[in-house]
N, C-alpha and C. Protein backbone atom coordinates (compact mmCIF):
# COMPACT_ATOMS: atom_id res chain seq x y z
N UNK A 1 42.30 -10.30 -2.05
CA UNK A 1 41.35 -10.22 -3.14
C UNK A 1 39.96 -10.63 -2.62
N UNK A 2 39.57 -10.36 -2.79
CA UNK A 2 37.71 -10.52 -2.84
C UNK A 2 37.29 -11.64 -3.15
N UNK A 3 35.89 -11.90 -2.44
CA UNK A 3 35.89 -13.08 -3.22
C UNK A 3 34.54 -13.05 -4.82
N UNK A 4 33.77 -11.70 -4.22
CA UNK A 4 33.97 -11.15 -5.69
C UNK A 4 34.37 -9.89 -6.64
N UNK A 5 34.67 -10.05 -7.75
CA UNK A 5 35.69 -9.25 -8.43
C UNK A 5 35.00 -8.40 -8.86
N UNK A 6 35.50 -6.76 -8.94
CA UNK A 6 35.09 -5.74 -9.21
C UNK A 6 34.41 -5.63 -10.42
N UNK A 7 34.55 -6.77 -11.30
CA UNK A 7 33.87 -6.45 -12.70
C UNK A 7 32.16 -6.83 -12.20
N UNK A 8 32.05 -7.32 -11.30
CA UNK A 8 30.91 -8.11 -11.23
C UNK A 8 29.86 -6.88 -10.44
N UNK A 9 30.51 -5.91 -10.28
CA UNK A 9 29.33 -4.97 -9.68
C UNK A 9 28.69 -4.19 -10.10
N UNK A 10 28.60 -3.86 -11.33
CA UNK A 10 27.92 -3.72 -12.69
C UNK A 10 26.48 -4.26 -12.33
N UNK A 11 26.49 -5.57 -12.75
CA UNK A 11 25.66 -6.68 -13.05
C UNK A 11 24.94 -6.71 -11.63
N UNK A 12 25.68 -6.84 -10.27
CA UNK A 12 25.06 -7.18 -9.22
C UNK A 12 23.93 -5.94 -8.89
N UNK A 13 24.52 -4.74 -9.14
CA UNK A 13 23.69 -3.20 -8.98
C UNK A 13 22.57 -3.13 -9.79
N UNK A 14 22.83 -4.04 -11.15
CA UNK A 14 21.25 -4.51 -12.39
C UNK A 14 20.62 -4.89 -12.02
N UNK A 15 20.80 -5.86 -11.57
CA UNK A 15 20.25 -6.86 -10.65
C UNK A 15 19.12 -6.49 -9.09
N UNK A 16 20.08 -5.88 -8.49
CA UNK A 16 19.37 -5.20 -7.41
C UNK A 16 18.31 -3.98 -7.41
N UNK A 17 18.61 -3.60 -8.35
CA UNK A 17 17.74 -2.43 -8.79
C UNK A 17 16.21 -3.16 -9.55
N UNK A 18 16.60 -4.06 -10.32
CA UNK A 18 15.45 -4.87 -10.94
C UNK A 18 14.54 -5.52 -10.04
N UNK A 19 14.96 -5.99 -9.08
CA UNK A 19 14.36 -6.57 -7.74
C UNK A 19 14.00 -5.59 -6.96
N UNK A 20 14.29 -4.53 -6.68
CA UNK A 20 13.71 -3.60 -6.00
C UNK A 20 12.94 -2.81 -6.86
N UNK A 21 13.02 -2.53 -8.21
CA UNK A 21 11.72 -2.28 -8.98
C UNK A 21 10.80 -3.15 -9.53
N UNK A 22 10.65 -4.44 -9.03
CA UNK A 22 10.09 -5.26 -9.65
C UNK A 22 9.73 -5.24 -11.22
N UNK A 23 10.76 -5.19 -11.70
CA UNK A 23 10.94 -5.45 -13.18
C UNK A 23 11.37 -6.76 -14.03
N UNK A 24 11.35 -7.88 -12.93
CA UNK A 24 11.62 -9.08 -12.98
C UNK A 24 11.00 -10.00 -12.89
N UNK A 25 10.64 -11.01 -13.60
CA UNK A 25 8.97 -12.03 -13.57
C UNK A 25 9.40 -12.60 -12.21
N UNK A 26 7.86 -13.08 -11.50
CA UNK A 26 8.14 -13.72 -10.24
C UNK A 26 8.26 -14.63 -9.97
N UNK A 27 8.94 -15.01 -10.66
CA UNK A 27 9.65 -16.85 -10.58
C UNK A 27 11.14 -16.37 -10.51
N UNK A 28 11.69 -15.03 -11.22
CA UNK A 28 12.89 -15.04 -10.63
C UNK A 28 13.37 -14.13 -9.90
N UNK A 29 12.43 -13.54 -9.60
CA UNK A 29 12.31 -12.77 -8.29
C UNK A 29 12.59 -13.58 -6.60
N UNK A 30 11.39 -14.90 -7.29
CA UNK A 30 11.17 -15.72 -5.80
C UNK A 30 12.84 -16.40 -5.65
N UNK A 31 13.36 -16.89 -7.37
CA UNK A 31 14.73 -17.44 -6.95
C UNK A 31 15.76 -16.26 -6.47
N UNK A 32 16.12 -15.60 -6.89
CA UNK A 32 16.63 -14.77 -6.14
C UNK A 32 16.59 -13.70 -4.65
N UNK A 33 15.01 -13.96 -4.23
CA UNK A 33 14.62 -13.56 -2.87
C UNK A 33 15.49 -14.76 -2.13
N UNK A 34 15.11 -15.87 -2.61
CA UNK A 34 15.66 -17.35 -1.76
C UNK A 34 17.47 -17.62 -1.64
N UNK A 35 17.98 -16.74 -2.34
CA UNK A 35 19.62 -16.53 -2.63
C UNK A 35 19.65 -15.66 -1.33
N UNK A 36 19.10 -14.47 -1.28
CA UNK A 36 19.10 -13.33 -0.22
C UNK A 36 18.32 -13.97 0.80
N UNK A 37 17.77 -14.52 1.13
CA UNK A 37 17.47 -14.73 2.53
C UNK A 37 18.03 -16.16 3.70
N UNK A 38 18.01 -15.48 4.37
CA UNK A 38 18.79 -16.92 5.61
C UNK A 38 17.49 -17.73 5.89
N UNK A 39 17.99 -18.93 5.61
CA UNK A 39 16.81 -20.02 6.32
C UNK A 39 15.80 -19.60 7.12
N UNK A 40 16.77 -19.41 8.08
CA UNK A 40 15.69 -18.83 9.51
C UNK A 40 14.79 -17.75 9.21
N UNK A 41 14.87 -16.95 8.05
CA UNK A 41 13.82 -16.10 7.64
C UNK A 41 12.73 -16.39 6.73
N UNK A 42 13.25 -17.60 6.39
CA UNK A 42 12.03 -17.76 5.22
C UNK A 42 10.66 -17.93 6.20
N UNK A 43 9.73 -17.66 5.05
CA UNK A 43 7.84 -17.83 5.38
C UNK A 43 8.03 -19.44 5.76
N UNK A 44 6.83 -19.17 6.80
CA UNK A 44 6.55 -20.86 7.49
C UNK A 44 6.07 -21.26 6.25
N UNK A 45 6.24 -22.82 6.25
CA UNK A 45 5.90 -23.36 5.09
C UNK A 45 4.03 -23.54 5.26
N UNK A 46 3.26 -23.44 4.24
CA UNK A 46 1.60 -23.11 4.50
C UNK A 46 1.29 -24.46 5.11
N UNK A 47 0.27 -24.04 5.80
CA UNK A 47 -0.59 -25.39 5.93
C UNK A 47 -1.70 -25.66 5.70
N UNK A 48 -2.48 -26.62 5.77
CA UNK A 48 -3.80 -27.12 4.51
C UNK A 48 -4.61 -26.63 5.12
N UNK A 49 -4.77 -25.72 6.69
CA UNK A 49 -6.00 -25.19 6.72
C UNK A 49 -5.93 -23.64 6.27
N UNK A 50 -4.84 -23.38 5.81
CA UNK A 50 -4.87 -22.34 5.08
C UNK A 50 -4.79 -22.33 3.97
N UNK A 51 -4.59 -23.36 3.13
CA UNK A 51 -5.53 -23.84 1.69
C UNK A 51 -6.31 -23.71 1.82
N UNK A 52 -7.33 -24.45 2.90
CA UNK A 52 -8.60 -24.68 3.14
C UNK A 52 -9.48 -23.20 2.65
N UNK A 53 -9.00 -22.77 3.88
CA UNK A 53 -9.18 -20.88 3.86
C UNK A 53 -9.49 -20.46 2.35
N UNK A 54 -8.01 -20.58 1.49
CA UNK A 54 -7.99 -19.97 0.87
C UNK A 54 -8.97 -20.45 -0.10
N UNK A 55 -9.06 -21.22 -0.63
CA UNK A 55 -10.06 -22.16 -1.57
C UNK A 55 -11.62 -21.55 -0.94
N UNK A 56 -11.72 -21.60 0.28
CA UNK A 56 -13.01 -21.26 0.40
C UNK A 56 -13.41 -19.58 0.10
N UNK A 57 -12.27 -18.59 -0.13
CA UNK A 57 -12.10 -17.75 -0.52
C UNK A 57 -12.38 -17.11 -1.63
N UNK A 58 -11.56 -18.31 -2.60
CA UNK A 58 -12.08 -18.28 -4.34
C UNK A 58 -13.09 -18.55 -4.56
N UNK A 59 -14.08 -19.32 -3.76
CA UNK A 59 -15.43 -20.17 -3.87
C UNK A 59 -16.54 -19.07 -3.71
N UNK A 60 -16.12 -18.89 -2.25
CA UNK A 60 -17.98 -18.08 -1.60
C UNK A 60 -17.80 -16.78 -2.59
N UNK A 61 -17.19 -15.99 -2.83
CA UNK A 61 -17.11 -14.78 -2.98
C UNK A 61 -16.65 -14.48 -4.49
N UNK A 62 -17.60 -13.76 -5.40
CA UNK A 62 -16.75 -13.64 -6.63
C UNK A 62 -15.88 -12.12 -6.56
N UNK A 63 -16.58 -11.33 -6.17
CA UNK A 63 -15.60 -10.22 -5.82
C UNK A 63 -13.99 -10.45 -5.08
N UNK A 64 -14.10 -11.39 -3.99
CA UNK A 64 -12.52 -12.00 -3.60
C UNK A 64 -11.87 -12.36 -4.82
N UNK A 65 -13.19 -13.25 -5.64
CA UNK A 65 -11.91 -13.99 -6.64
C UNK A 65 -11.39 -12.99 -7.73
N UNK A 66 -12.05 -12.36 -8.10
CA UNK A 66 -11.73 -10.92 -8.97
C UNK A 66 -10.66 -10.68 -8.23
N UNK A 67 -10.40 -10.26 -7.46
CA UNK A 67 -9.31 -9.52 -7.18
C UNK A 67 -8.30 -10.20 -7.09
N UNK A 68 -8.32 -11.47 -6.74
CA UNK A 68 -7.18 -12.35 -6.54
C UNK A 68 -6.97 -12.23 -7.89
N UNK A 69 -7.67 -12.20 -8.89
CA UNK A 69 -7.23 -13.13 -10.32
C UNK A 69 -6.21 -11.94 -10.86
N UNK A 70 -6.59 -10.29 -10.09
CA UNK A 70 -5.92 -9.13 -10.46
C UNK A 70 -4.37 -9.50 -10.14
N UNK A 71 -4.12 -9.99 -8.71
CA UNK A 71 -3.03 -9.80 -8.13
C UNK A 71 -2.59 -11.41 -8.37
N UNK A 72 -3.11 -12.53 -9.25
CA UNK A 72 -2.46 -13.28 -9.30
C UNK A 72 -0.89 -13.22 -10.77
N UNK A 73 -0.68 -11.67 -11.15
CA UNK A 73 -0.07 -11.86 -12.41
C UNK A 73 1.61 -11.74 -11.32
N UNK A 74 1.50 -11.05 -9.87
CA UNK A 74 2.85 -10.93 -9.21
C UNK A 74 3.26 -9.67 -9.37
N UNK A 75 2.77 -8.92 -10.09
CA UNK A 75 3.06 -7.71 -9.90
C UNK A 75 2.31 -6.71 -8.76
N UNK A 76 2.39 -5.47 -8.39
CA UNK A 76 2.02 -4.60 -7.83
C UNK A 76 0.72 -3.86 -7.88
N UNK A 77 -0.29 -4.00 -7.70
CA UNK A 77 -1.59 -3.23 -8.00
C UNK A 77 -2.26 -2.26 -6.77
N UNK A 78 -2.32 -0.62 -7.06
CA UNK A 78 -3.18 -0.14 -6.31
C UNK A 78 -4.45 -0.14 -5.83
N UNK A 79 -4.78 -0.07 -4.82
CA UNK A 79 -5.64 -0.17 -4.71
C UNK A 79 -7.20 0.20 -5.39
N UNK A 80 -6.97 1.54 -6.10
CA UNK A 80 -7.91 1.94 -6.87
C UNK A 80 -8.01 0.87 -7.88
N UNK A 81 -6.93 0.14 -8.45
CA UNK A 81 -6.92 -0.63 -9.80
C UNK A 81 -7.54 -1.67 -9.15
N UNK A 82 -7.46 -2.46 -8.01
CA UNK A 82 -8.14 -3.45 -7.35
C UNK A 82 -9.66 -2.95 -7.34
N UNK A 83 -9.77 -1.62 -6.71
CA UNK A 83 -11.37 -1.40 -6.87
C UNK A 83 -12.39 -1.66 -8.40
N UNK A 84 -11.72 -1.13 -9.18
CA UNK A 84 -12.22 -1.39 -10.20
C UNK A 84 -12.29 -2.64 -10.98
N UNK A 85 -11.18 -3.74 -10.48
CA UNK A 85 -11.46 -5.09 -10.94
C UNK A 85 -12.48 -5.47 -10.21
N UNK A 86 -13.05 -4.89 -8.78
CA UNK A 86 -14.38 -5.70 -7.91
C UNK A 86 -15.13 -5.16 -8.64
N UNK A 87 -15.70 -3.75 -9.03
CA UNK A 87 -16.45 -3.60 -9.69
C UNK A 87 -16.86 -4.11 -10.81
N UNK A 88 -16.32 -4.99 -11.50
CA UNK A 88 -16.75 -5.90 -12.62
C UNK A 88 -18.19 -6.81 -11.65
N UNK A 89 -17.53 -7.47 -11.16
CA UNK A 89 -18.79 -8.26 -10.02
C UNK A 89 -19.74 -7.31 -9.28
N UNK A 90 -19.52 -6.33 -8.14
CA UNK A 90 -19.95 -5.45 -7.75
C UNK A 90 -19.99 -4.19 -7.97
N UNK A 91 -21.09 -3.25 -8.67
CA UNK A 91 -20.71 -2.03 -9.01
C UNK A 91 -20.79 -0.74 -8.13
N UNK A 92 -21.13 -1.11 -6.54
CA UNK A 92 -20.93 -0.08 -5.39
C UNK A 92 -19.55 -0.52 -5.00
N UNK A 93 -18.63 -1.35 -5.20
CA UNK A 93 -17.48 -1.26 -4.44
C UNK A 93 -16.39 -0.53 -4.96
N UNK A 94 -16.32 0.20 -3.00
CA UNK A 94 -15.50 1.38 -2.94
C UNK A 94 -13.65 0.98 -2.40
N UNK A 95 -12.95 1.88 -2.37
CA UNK A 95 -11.51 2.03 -1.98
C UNK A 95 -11.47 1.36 -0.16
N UNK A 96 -12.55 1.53 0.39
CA UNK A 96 -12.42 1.05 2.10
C UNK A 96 -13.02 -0.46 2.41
N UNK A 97 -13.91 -0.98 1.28
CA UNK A 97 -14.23 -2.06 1.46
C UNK A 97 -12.76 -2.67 0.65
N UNK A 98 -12.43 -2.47 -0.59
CA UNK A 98 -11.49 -3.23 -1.23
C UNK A 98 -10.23 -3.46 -0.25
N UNK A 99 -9.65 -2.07 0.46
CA UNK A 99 -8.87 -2.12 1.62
C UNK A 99 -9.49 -3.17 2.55
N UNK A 100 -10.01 -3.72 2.86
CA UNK A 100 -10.85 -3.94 4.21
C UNK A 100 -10.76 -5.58 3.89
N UNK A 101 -11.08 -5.62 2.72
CA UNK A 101 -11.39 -7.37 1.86
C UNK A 101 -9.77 -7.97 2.26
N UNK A 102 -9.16 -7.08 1.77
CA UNK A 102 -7.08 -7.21 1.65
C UNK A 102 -6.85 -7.50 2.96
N UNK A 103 -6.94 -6.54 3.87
CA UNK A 103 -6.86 -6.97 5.08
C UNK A 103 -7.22 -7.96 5.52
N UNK A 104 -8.49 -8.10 5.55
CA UNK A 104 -9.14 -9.57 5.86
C UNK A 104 -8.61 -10.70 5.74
N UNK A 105 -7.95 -10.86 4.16
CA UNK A 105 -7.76 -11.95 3.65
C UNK A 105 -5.84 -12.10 4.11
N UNK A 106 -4.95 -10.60 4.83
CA UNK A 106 -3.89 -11.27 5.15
C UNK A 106 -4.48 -11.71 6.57
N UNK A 107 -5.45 -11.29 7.34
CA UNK A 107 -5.17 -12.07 8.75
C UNK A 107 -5.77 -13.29 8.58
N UNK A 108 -6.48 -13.41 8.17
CA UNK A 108 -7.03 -14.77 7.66
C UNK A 108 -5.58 -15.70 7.45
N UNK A 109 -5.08 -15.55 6.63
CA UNK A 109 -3.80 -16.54 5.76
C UNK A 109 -2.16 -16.13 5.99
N UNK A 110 -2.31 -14.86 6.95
CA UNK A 110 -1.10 -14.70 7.43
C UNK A 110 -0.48 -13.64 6.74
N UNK A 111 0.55 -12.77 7.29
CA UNK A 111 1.24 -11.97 6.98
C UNK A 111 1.91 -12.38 5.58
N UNK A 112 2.35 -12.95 5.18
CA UNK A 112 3.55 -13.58 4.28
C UNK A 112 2.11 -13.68 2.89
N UNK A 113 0.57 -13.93 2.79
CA UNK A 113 0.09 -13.70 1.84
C UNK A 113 0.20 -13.01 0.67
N UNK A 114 0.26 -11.30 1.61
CA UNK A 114 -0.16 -10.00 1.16
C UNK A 114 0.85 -9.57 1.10
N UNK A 115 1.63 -8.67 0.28
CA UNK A 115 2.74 -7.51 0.51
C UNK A 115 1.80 -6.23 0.07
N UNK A 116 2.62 -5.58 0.84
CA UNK A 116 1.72 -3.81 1.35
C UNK A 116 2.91 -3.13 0.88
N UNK A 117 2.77 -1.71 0.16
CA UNK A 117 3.44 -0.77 -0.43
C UNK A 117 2.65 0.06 -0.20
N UNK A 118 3.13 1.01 0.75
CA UNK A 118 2.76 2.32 0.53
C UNK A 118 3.24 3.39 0.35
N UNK A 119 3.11 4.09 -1.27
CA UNK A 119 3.63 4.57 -2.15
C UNK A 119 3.62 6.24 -1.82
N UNK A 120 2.53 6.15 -1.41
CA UNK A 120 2.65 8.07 -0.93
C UNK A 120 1.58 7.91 -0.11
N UNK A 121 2.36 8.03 1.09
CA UNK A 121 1.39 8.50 2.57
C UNK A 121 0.80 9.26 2.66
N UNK A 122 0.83 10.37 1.90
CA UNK A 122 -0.21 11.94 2.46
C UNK A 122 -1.00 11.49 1.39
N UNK A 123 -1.37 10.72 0.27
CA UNK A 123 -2.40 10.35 -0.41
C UNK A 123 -2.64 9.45 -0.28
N UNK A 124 -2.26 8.58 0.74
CA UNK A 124 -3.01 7.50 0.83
C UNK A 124 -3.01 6.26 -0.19
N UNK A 125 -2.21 6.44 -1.01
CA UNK A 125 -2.02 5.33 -2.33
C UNK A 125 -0.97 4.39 -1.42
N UNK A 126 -1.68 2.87 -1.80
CA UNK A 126 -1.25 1.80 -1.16
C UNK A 126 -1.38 0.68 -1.98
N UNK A 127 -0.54 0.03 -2.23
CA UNK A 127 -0.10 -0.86 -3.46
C UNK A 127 -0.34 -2.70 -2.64
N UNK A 128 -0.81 -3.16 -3.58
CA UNK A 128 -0.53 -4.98 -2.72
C UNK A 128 -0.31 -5.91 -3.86
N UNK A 129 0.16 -7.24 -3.21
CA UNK A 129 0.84 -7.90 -4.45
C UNK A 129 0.20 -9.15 -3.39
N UNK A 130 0.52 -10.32 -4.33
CA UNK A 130 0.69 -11.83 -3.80
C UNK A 130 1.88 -11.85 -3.30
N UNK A 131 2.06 -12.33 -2.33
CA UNK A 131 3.54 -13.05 -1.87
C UNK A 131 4.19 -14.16 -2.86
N UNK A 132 5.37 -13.85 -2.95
CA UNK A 132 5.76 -15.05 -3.73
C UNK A 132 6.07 -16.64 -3.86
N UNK A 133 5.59 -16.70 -2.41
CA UNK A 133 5.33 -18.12 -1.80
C UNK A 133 4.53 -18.78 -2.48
N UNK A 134 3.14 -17.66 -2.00
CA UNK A 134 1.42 -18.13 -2.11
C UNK A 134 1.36 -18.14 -4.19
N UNK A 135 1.94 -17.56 -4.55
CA UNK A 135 1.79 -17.24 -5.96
C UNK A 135 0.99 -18.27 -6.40
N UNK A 136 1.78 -19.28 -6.95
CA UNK A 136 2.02 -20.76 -7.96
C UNK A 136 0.57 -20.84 -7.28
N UNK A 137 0.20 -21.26 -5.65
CA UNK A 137 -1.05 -21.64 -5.23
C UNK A 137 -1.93 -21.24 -5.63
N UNK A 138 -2.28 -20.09 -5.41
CA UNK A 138 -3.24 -19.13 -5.89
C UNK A 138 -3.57 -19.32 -7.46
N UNK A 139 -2.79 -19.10 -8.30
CA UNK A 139 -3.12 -19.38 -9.36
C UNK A 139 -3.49 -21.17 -9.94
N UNK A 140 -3.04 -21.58 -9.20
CA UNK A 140 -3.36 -23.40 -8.86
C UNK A 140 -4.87 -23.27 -8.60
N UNK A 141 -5.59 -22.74 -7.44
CA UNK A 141 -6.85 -22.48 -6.67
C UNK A 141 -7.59 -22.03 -7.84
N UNK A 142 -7.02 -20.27 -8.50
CA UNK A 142 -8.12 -19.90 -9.54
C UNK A 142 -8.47 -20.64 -10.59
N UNK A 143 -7.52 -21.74 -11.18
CA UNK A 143 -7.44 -22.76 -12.45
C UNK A 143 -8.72 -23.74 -11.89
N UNK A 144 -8.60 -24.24 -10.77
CA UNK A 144 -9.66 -25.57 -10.27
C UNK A 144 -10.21 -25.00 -10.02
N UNK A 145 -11.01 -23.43 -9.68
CA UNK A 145 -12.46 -22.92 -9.59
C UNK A 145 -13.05 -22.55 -11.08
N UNK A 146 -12.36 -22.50 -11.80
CA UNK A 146 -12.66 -22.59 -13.17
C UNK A 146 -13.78 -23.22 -13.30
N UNK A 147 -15.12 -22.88 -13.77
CA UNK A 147 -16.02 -24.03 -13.98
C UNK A 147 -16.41 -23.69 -15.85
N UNK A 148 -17.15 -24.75 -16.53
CA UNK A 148 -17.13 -25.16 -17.52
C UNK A 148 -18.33 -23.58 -17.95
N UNK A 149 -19.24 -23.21 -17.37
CA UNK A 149 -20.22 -22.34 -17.24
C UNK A 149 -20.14 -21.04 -17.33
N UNK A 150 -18.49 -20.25 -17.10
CA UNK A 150 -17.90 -19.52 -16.68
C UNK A 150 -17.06 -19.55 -18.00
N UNK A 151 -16.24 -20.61 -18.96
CA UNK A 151 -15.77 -20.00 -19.71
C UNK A 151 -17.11 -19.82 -20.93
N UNK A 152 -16.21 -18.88 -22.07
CA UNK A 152 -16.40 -18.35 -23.45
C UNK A 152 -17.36 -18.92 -24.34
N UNK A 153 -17.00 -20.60 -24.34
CA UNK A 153 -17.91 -21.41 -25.14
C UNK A 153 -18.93 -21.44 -25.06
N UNK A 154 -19.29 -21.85 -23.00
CA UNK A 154 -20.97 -21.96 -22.96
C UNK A 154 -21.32 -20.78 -22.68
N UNK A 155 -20.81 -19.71 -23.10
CA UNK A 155 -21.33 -18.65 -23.25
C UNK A 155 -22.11 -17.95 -24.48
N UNK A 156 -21.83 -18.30 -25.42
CA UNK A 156 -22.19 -18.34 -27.01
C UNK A 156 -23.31 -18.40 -27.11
């Protein structure tokens, strides 16, 4: 006998399919990435000069932080949809700088940052997400760049 039972492959195939369509919030995505992976594969654990990095990231640049704030929900965003969140801040930014920013910011902070999807090669549509490591951080980083000036109220 198995040690699991045929009724259970139903559920496990739901399951797998949900995770490979990301149809699953990323908190239980990340717990269940961490079920599927062997120790020895997990992401190095970060280190504070790549906080550092990153914080100085959210800071100098409001176009970076736009986009982060796009890709901080864990889901999947093309790149065109990224262009147009920079364009809120910048209204010349194009598809090769927004590519170019992404890039930047995984060699900067490491492979394990950024996830890359590329959805259809002969068009060039290329998808990126937060890693599910960096997530919680990132959205930690955009909360403390928050300044009082920036929200709704003293805007009135």
């Amino acid at each position: 006998m198995h040690p699991i039972s045929s009724n259970y492959y139903p559920l496990m195939f739901l399951l797998a399919f949900l995770l490979r369509a990301n149809r699953l919030k990323p908190a239980v995505v990340k717990f269940f990435r961490g079920l599927a992976v062997d120790n020895d594969q997990k992401a190095p654990p970060i280190e504070n000069k790549k906080l550092t990095i990153l914080r100085e990231i959210v800071q100098e640049n409001r176009t970076r932080r736009e986009i982060l704030g796009c890709l901080s929900d864990g889901m999947w965003h093309t790149t065109s949809e990224l262009a147009r969140y920079a364009r809120k801040t910048n209204p010349v930014m194009g598809l090769v700088t927004v590519g170019t920013i992404l890039r930047r910011m995984q060699e900067q902070l490491g492979e394990h940052f950024l996830e890359q999807m590329v959805q259809k090669a002969e068009e060039g549509i290329t998808s990126w997400r937060i890693g599910v490591d960096w997530l919680d951080i990132v959205n930690e980083i955009l909360k403390e760049d928050e300044t009082p000036s920036n929200s709704s109220i003293f805007n009135a």
